[in-house]
C-alpha atoms as a PDB file:
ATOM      1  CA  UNK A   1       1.725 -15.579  -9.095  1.00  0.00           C
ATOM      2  CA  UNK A   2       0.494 -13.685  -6.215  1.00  0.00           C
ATOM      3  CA  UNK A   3       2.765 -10.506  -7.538  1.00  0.00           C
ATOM      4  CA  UNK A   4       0.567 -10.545 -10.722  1.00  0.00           C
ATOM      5  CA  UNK A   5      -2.378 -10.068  -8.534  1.00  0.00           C
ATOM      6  CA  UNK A   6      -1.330  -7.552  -6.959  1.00  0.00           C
ATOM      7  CA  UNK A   7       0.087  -5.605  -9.781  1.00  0.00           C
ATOM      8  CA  UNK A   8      -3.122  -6.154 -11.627  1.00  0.00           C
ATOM      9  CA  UNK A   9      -4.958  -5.009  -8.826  1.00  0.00           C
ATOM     10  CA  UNK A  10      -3.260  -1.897  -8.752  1.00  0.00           C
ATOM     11  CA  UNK A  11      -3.333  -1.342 -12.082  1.00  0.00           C
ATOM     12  CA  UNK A  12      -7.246  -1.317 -12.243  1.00  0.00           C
ATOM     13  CA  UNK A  13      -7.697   0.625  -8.264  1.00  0.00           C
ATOM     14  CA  UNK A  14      -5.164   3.267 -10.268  1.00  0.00           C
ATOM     15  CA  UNK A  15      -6.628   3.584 -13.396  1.00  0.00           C
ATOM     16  CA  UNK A  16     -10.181   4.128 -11.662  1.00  0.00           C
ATOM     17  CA  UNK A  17      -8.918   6.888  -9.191  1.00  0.00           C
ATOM     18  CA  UNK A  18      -7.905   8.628 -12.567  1.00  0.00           C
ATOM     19  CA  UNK A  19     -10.948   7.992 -14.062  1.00  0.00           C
ATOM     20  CA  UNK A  20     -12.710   9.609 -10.640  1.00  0.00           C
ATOM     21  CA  UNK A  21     -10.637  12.692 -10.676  1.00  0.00           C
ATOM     22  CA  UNK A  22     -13.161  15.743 -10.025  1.00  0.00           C
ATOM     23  CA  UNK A  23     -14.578  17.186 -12.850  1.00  0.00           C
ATOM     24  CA  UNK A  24     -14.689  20.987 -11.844  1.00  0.00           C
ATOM     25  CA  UNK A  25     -10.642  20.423 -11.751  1.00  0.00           C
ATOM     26  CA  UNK A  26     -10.730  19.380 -15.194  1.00  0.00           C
ATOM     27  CA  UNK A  27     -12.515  21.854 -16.055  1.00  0.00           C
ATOM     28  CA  UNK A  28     -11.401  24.773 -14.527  1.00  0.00           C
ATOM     29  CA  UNK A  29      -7.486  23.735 -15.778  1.00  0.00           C
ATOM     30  CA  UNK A  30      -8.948  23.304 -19.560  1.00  0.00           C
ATOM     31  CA  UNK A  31     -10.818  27.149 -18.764  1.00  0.00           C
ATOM     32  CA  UNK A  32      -7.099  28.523 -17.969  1.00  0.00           C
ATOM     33  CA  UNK A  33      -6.003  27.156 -21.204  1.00  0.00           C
ATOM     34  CA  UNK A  34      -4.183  23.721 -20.184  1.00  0.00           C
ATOM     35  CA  UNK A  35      -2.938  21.350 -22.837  1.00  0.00           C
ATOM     36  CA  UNK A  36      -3.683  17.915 -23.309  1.00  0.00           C
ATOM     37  CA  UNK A  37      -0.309  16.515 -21.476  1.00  0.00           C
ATOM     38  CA  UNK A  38       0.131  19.546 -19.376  1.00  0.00           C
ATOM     39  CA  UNK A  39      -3.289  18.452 -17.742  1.00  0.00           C
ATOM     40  CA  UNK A  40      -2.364  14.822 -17.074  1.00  0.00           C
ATOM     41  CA  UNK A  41       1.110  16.124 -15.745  1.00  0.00           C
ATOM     42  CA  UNK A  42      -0.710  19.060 -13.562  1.00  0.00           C
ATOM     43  CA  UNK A  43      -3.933  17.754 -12.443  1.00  0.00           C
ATOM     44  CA  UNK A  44      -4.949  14.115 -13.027  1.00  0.00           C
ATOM     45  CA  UNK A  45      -1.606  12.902 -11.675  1.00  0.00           C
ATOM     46  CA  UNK A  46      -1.453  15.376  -8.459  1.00  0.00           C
ATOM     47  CA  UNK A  47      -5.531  14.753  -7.575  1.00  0.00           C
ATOM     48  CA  UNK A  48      -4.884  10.958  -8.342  1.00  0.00           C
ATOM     49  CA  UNK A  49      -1.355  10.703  -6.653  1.00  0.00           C
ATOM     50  CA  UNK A  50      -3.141  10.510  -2.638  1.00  0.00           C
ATOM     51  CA  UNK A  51      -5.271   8.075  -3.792  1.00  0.00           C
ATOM     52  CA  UNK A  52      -3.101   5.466  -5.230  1.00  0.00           C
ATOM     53  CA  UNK A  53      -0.471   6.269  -2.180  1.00  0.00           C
ATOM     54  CA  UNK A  54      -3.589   4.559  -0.144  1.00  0.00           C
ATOM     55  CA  UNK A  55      -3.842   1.732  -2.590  1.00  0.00           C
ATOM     56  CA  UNK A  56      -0.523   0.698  -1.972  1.00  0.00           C
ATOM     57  CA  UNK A  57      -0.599   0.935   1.721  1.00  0.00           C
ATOM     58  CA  UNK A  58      -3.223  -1.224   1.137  1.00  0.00           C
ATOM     59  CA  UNK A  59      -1.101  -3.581  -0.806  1.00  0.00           C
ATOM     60  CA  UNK A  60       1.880  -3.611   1.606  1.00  0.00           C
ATOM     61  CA  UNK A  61      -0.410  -5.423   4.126  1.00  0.00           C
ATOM     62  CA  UNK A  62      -1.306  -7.640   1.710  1.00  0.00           C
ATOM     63  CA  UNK A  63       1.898  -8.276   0.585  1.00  0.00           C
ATOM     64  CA  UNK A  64       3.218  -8.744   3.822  1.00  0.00           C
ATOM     65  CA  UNK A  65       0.486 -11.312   4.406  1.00  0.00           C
ATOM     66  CA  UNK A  66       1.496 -13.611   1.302  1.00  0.00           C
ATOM     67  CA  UNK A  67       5.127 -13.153   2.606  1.00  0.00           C
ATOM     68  CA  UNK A  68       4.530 -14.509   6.534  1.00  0.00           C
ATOM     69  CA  UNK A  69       2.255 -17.227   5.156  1.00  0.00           C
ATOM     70  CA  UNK A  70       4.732 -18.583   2.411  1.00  0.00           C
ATOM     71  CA  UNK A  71       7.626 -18.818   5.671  1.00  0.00           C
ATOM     72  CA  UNK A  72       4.992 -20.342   7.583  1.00  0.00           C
ATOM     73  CA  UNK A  73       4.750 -23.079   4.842  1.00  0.00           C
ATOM     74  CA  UNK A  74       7.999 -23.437   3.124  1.00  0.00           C
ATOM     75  CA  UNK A  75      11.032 -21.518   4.474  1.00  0.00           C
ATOM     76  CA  UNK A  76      13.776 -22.924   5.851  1.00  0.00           C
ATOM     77  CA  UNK A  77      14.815 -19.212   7.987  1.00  0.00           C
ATOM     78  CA  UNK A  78      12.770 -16.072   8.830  1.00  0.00           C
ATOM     79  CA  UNK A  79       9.813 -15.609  11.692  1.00  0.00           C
ATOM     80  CA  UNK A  80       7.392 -18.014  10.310  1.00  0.00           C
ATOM     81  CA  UNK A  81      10.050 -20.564  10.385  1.00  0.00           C
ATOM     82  CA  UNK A  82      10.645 -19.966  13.736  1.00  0.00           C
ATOM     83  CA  UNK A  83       7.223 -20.026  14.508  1.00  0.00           C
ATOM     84  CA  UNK A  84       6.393 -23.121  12.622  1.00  0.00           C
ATOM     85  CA  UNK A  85       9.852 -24.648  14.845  1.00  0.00           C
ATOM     86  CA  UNK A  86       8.550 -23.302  18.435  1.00  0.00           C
ATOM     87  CA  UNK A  87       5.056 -24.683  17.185  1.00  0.00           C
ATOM     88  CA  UNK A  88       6.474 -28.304  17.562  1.00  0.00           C
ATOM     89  CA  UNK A  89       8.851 -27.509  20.772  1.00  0.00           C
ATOM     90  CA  UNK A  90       5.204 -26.341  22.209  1.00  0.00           C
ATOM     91  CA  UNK A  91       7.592 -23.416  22.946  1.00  0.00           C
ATOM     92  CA  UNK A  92       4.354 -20.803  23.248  1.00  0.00           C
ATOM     93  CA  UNK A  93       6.514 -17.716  24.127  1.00  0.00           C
ATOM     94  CA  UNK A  94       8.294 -18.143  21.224  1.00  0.00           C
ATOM     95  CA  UNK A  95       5.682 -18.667  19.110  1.00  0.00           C
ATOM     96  CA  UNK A  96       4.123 -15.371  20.937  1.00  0.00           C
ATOM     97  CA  UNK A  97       7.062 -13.527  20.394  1.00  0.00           C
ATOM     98  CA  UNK A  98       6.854 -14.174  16.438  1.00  0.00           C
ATOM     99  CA  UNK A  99       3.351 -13.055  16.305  1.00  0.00           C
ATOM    100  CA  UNK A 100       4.006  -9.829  18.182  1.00  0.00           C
ATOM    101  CA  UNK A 101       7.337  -8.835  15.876  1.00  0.00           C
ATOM    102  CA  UNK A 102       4.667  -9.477  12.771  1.00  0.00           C
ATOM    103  CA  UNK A 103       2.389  -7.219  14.007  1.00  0.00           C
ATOM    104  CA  UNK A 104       4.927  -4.686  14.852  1.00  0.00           C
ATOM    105  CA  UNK A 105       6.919  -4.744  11.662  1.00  0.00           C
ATOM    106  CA  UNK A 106       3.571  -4.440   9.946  1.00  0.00           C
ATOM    107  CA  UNK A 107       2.188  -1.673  12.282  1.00  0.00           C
ATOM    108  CA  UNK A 108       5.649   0.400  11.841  1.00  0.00           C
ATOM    109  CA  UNK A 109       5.605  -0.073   8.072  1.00  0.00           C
ATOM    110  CA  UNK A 110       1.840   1.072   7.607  1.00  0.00           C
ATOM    111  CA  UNK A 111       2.676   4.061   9.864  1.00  0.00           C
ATOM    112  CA  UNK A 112       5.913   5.117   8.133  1.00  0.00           C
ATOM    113  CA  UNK A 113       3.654   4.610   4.500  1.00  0.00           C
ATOM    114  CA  UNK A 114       1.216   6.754   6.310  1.00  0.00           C
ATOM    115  CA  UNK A 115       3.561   9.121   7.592  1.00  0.00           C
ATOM    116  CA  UNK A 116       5.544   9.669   3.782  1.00  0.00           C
ATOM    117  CA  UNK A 117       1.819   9.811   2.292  1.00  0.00           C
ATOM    118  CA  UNK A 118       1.116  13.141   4.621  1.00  0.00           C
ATOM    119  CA  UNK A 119       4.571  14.425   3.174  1.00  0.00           C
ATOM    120  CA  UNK A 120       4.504  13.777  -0.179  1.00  0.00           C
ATOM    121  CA  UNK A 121       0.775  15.122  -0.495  1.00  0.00           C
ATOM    122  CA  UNK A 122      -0.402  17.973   1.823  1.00  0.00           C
ATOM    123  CA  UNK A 123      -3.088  18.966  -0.587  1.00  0.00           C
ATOM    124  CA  UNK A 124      -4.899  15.543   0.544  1.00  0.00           C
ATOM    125  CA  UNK A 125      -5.327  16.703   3.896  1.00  0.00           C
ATOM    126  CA  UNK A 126      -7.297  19.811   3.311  1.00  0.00           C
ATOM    127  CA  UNK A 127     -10.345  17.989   2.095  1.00  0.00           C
ATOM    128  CA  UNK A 128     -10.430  15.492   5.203  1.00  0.00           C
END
């Protein structure tokens, strides 16, 4: 159920990043003649594009949230089992350890979204 969220969620944060595409853009591609699907192709995608990169970055974390806290309560393998196993050893480093491969898996995977983000869209860096 969760997925539904999120999907929804994205939906809607996409469709309104479309709907706030700058208005001189649209207007300046409609004065140089642009067609109807030539302008979603050309300009609403490409301004919109950064945006909803962001979104989903966004999403991974909260993704990757649902995921740790669904091992924590039900899985019989993975890091929150392990966790939930050291919790009831009182094994503390272990349950340290866990918490500190979370954060790093989720602090690598936000910085390699971030990083393919810069690649895939230059253009978004000029206005920052």
């Amino acid at each position: 159920m969760p997925k539904v969220f999120l999907l929804a969620d994205q939906g809607f944060n996409s469709y309104s990043t479309l709907i706030e595409t700058r208005r001189d853009l649209v207007e300046a591609a409609y004065t140089l003649g642009v067609t109807h699907r030539s302008l979603i192709r050309r300009v609403l995608i490409p301004a919109a594009a950064p945006e909803i990169a962001e979104t989903l970055r966004m999403v991974l974390g909260w993704a990757w949230t649902y995921v740790i806290v669904a091992e924590l309560i039900g899985a019989s393998s993975g890091i929150g089992h392990m966790i939930t196993d050291s919790q009831a050893l009182l094994a503390t480093d272990q349950i340290i350890f866990g918490i500190i491969v979370i954060g790093l898996i989720g602090l690598v995977s936000d910085f390699a979204f971030k990083w393919g983000n810069r690649r895939l869209f230059p253009w978004a860096q000029l206005g920052r």
